[in-house]
PDB file of N, CA and C in Angstrom:
ATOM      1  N   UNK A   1       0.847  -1.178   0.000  1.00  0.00           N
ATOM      2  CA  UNK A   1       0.000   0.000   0.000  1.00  0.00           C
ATOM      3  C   UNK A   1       0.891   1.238   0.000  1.00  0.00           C
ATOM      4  N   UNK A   2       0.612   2.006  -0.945  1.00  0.00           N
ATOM      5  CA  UNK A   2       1.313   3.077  -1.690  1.00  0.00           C
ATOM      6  C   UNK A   2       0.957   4.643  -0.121  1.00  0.00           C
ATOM      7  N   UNK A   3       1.333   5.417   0.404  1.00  0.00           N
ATOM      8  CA  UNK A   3       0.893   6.965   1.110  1.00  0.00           C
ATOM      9  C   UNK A   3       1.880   7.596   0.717  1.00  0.00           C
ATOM     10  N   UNK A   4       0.344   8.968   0.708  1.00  0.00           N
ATOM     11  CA  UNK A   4       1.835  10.018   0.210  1.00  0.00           C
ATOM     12  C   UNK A   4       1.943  10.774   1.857  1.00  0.00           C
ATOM     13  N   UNK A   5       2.968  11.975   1.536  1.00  0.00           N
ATOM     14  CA  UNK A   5       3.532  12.563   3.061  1.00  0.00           C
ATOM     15  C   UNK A   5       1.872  13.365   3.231  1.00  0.00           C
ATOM     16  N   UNK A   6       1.456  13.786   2.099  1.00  0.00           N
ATOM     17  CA  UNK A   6       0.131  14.873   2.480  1.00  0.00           C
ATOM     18  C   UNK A   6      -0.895  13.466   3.446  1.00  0.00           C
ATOM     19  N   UNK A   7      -0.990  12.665   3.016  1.00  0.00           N
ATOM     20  CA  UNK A   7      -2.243  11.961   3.527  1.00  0.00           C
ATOM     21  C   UNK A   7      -1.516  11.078   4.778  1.00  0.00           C
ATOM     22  N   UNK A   8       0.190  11.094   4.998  1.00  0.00           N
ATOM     23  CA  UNK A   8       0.405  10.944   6.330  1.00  0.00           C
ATOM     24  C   UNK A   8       0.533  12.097   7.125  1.00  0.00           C
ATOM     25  N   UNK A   9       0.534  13.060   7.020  1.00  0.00           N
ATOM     26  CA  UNK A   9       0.265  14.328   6.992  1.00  0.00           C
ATOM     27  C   UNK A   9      -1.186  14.177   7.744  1.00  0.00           C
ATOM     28  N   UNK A  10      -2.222  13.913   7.551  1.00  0.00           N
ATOM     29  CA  UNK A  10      -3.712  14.144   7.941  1.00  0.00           C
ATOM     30  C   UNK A  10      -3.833  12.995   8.892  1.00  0.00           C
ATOM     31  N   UNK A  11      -3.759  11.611   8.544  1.00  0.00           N
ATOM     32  CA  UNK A  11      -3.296  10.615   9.574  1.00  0.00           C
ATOM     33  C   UNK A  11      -2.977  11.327  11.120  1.00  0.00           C
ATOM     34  N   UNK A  12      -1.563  11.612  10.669  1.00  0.00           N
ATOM     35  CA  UNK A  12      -0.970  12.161  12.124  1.00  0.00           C
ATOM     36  C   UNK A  12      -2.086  13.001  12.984  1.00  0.00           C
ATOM     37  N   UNK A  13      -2.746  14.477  11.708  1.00  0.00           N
ATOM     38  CA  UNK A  13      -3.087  15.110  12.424  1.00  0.00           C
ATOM     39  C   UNK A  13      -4.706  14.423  13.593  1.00  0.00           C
ATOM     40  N   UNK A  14      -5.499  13.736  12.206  1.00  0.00           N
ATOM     41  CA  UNK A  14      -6.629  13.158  13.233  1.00  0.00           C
ATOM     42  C   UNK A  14      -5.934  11.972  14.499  1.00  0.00           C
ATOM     43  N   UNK A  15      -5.117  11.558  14.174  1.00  0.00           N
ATOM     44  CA  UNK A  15      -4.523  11.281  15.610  1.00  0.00           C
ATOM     45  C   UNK A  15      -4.386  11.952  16.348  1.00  0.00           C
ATOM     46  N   UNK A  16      -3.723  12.417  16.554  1.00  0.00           N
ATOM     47  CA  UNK A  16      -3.501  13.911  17.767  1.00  0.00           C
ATOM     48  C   UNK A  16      -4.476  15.087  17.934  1.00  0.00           C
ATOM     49  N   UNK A  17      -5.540  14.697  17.255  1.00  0.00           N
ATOM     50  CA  UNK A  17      -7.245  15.220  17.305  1.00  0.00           C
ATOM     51  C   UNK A  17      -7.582  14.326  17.994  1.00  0.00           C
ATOM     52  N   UNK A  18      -7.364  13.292  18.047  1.00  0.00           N
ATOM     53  CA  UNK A  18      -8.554  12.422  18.570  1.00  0.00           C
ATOM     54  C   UNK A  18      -8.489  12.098  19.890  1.00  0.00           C
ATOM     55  N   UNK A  19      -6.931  12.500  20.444  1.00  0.00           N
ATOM     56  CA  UNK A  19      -6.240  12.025  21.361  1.00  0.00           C
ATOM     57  C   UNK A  19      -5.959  13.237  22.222  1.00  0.00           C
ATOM     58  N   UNK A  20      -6.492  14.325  21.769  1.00  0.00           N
ATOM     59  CA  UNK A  20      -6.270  15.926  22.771  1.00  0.00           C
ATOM     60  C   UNK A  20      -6.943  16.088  23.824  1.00  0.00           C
ATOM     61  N   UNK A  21      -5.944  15.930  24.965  1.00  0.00           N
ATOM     62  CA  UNK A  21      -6.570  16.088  26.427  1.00  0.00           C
ATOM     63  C   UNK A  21      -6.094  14.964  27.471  1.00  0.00           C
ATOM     64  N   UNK A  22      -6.353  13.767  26.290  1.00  0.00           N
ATOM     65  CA  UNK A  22      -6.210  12.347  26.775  1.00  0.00           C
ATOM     66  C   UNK A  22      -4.782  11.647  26.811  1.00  0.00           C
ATOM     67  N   UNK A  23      -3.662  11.719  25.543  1.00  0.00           N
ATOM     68  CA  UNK A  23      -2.085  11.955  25.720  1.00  0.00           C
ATOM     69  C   UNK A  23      -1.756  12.468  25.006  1.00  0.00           C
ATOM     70  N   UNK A  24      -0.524  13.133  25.296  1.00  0.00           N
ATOM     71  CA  UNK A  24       0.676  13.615  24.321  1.00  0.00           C
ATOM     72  C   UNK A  24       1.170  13.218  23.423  1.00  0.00           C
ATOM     73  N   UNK A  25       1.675  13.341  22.213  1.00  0.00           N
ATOM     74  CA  UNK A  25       3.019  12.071  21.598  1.00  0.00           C
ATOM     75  C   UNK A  25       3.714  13.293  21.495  1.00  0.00           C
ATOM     76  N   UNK A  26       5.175  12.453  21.232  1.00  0.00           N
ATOM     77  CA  UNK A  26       6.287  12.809  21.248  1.00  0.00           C
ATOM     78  C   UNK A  26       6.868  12.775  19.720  1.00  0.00           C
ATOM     79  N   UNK A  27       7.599  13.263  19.068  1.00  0.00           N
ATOM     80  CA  UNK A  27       7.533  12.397  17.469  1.00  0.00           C
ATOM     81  C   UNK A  27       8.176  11.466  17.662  1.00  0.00           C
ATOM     82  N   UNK A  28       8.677  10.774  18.174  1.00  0.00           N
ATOM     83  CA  UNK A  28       8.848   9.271  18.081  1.00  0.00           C
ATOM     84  C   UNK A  28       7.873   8.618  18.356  1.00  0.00           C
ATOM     85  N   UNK A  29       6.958   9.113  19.534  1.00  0.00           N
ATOM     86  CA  UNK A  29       5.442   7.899  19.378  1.00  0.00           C
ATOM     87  C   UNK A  29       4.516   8.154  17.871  1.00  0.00           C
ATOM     88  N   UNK A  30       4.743   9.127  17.339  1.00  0.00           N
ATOM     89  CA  UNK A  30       3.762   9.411  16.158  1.00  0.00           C
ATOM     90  C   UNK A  30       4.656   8.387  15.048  1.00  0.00           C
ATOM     91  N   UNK A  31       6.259   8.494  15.302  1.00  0.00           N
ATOM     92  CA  UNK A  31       6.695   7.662  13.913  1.00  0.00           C
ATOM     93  C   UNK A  31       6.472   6.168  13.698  1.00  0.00           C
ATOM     94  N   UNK A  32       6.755   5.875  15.345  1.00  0.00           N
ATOM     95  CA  UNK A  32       5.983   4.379  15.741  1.00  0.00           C
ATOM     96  C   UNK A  32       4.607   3.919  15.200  1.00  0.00           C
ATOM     97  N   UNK A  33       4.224   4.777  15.668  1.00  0.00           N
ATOM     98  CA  UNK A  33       2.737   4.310  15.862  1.00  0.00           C
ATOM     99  C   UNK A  33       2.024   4.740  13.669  1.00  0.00           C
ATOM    100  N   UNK A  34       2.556   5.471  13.523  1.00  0.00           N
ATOM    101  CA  UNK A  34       2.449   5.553  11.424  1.00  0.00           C
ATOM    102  C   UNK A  34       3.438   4.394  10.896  1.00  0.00           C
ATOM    103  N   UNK A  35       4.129   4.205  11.277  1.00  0.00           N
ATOM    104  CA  UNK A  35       5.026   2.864  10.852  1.00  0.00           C
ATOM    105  C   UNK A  35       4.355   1.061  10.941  1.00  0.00           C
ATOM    106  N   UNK A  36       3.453   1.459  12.306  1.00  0.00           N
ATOM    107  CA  UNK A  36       2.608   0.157  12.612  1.00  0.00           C
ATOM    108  C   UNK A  36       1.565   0.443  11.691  1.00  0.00           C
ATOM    109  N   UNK A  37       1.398   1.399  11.462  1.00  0.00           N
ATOM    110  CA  UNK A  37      -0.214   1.684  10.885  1.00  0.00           C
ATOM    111  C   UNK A  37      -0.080   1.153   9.641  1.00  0.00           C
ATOM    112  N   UNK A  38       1.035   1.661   8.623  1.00  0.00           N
ATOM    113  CA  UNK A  38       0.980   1.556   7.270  1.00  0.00           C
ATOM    114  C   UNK A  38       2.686   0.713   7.231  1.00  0.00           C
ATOM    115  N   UNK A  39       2.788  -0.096   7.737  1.00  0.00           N
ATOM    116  CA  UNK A  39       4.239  -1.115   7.472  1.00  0.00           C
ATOM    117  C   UNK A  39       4.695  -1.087   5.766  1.00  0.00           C
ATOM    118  N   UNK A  40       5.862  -0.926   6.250  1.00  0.00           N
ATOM    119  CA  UNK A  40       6.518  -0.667   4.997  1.00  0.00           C
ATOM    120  C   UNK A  40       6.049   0.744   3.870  1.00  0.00           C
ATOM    121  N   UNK A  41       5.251   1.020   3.859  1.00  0.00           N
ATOM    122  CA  UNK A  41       5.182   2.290   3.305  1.00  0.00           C
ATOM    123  C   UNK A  41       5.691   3.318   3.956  1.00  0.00           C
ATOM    124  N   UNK A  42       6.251   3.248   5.026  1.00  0.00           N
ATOM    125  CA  UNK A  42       6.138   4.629   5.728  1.00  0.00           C
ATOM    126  C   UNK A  42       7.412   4.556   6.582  1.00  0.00           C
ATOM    127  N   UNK A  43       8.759   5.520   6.214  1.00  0.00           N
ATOM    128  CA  UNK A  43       9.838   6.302   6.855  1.00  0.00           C
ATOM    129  C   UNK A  43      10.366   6.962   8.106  1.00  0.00           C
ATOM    130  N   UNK A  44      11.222   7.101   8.618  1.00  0.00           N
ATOM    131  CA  UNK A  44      11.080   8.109   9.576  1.00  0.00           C
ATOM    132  C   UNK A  44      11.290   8.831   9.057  1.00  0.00           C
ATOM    133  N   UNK A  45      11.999   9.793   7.824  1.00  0.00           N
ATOM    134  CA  UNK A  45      12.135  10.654   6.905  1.00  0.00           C
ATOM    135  C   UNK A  45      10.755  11.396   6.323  1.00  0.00           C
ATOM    136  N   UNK A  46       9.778  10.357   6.289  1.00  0.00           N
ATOM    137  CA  UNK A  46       8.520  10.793   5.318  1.00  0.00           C
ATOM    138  C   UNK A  46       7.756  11.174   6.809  1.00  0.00           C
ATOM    139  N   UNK A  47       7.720  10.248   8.010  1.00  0.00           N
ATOM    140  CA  UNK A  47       7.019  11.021   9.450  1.00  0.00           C
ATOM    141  C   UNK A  47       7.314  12.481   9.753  1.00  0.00           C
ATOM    142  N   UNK A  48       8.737  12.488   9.464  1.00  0.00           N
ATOM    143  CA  UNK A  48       9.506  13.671   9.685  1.00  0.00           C
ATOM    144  C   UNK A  48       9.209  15.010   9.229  1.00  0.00           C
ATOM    145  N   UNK A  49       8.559  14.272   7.418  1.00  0.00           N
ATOM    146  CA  UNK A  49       8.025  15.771   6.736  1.00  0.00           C
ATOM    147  C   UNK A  49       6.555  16.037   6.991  1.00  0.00           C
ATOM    148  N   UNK A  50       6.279  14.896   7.427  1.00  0.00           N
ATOM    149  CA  UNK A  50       4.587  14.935   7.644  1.00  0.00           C
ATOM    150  C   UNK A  50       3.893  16.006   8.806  1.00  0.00           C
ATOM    151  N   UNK A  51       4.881  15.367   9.649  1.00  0.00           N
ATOM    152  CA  UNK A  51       4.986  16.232  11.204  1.00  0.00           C
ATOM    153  C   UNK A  51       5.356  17.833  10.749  1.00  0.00           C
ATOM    154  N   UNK A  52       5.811  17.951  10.143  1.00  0.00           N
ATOM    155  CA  UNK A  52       6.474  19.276   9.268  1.00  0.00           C
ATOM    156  C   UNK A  52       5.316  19.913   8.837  1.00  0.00           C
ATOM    157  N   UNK A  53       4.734  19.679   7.804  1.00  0.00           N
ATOM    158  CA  UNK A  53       3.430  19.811   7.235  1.00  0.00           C
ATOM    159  C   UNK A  53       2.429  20.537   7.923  1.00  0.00           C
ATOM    160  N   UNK A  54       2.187  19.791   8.886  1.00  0.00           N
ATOM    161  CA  UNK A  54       1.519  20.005  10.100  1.00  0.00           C
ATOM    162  C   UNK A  54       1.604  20.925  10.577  1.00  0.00           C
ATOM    163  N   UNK A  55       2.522  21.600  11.123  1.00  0.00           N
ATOM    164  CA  UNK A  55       3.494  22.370  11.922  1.00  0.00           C
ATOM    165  C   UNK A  55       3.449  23.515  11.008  1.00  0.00           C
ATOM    166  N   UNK A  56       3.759  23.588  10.006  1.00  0.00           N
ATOM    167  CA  UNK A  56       4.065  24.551   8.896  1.00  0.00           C
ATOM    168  C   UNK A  56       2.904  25.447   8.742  1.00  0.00           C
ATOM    169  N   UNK A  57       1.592  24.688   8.747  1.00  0.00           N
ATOM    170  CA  UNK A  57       0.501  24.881   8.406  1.00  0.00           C
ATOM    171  C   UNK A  57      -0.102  25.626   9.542  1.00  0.00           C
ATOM    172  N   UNK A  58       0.324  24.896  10.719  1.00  0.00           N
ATOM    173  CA  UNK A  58       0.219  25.788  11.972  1.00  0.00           C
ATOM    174  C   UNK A  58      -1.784  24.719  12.457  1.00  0.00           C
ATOM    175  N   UNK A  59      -1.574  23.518  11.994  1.00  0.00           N
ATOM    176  CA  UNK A  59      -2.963  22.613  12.127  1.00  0.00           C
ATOM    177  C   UNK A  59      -2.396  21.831  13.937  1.00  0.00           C
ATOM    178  N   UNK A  60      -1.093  21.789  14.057  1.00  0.00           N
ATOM    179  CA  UNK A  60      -0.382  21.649  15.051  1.00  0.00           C
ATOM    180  C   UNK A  60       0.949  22.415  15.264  1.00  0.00           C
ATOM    181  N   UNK A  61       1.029  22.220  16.789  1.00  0.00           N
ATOM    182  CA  UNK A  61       2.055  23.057  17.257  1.00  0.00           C
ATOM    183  C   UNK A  61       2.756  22.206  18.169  1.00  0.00           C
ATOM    184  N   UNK A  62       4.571  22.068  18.186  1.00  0.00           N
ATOM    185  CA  UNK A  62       5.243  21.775  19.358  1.00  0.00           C
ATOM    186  C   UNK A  62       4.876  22.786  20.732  1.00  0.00           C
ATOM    187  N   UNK A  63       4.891  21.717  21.821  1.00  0.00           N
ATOM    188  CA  UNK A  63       4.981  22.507  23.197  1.00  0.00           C
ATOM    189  C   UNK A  63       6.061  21.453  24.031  1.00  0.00           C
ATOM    190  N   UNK A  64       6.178  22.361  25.052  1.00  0.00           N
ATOM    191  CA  UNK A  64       7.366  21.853  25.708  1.00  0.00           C
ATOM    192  C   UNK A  64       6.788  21.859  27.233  1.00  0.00           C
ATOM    193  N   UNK A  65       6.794  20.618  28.258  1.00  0.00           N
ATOM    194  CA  UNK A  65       6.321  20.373  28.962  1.00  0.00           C
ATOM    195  C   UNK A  65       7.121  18.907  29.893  1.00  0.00           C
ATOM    196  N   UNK A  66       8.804  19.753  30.101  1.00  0.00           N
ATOM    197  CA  UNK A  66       9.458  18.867  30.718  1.00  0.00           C
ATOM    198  C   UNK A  66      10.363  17.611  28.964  1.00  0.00           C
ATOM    199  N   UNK A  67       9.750  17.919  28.111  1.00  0.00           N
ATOM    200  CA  UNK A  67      10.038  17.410  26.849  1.00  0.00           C
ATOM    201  C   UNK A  67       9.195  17.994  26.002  1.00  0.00           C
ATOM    202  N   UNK A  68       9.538  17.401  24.316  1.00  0.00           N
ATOM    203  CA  UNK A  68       8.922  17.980  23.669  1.00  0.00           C
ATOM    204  C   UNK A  68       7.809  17.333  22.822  1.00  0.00           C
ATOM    205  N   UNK A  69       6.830  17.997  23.051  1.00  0.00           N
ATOM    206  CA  UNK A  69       5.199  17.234  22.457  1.00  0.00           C
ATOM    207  C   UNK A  69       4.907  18.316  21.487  1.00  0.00           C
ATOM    208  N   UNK A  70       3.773  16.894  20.316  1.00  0.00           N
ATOM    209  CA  UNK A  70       2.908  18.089  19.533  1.00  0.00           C
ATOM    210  C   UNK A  70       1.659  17.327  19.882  1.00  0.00           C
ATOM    211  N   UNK A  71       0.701  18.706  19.483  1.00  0.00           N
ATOM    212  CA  UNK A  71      -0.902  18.860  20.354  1.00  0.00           C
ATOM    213  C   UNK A  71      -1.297  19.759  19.100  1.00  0.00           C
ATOM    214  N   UNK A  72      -2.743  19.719  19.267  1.00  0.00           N
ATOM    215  CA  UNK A  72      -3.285  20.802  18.441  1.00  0.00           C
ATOM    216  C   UNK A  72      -2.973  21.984  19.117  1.00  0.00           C
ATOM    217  N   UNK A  73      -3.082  23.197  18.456  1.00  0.00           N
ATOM    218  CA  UNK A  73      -3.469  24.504  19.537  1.00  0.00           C
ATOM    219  C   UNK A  73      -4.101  24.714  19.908  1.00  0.00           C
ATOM    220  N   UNK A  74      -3.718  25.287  21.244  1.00  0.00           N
ATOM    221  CA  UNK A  74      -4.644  25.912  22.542  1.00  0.00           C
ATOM    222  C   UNK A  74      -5.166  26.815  21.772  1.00  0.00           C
ATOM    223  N   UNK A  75      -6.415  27.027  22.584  1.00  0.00           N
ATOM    224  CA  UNK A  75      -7.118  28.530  22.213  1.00  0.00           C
ATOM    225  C   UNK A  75      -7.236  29.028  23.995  1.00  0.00           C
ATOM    226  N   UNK A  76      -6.127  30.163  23.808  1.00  0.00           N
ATOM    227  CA  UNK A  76      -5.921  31.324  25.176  1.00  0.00           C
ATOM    228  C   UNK A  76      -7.302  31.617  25.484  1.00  0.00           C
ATOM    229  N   UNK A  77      -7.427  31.469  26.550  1.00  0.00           N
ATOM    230  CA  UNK A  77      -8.883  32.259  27.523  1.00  0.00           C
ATOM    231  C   UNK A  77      -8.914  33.738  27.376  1.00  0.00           C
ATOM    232  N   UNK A  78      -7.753  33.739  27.103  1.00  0.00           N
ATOM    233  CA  UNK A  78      -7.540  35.697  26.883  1.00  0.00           C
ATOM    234  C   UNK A  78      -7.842  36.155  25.994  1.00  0.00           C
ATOM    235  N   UNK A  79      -7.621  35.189  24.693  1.00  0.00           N
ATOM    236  CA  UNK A  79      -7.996  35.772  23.528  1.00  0.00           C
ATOM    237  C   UNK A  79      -9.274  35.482  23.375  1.00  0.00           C
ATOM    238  N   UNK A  80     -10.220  34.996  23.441  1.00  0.00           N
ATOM    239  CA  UNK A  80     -11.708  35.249  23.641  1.00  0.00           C
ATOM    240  C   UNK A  80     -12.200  36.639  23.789  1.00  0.00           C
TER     241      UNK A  80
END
């Protein structure tokens, strides 16, 4: 089974949608856990740009919390 980085790209992100509140990943649990998902199609190179993607786009954000996690973004109480 053929993925491209855009549609591991969306993967990642409804993961870490689905999972906000409940845990963190780290990018090594996201490369793990896309590597089990789609075996053999899938890189730590191609996780790497996917996570990128993401990030770039600003659909997720790194935070730092004793290490480093990505999460969707907060929405500030302030900015309301």
């Amino acid at each position: 089974m053929e993925i491209t980085t855009e549609q591991l790209a969306e993967a990642i992100f409804k993961m870490v949608k689905q999972n906000a509140g409940i845990k963190k990943f780290k990018a090594l649990d996201l490369q793990k856990a896309m590597m089990e998902m789609y075996p053999g199609a899938v890189d730590k190179q191609m996780v790497k740009d996917a996570i990128r993607i993401n990030i770039d786009s600003e659909r997720l954000v790194y935070t730092y919390f004793g290490g480093s996690f990505i999460e969707i973004p907060h929405e500030e109480a302030a900015a309301n």
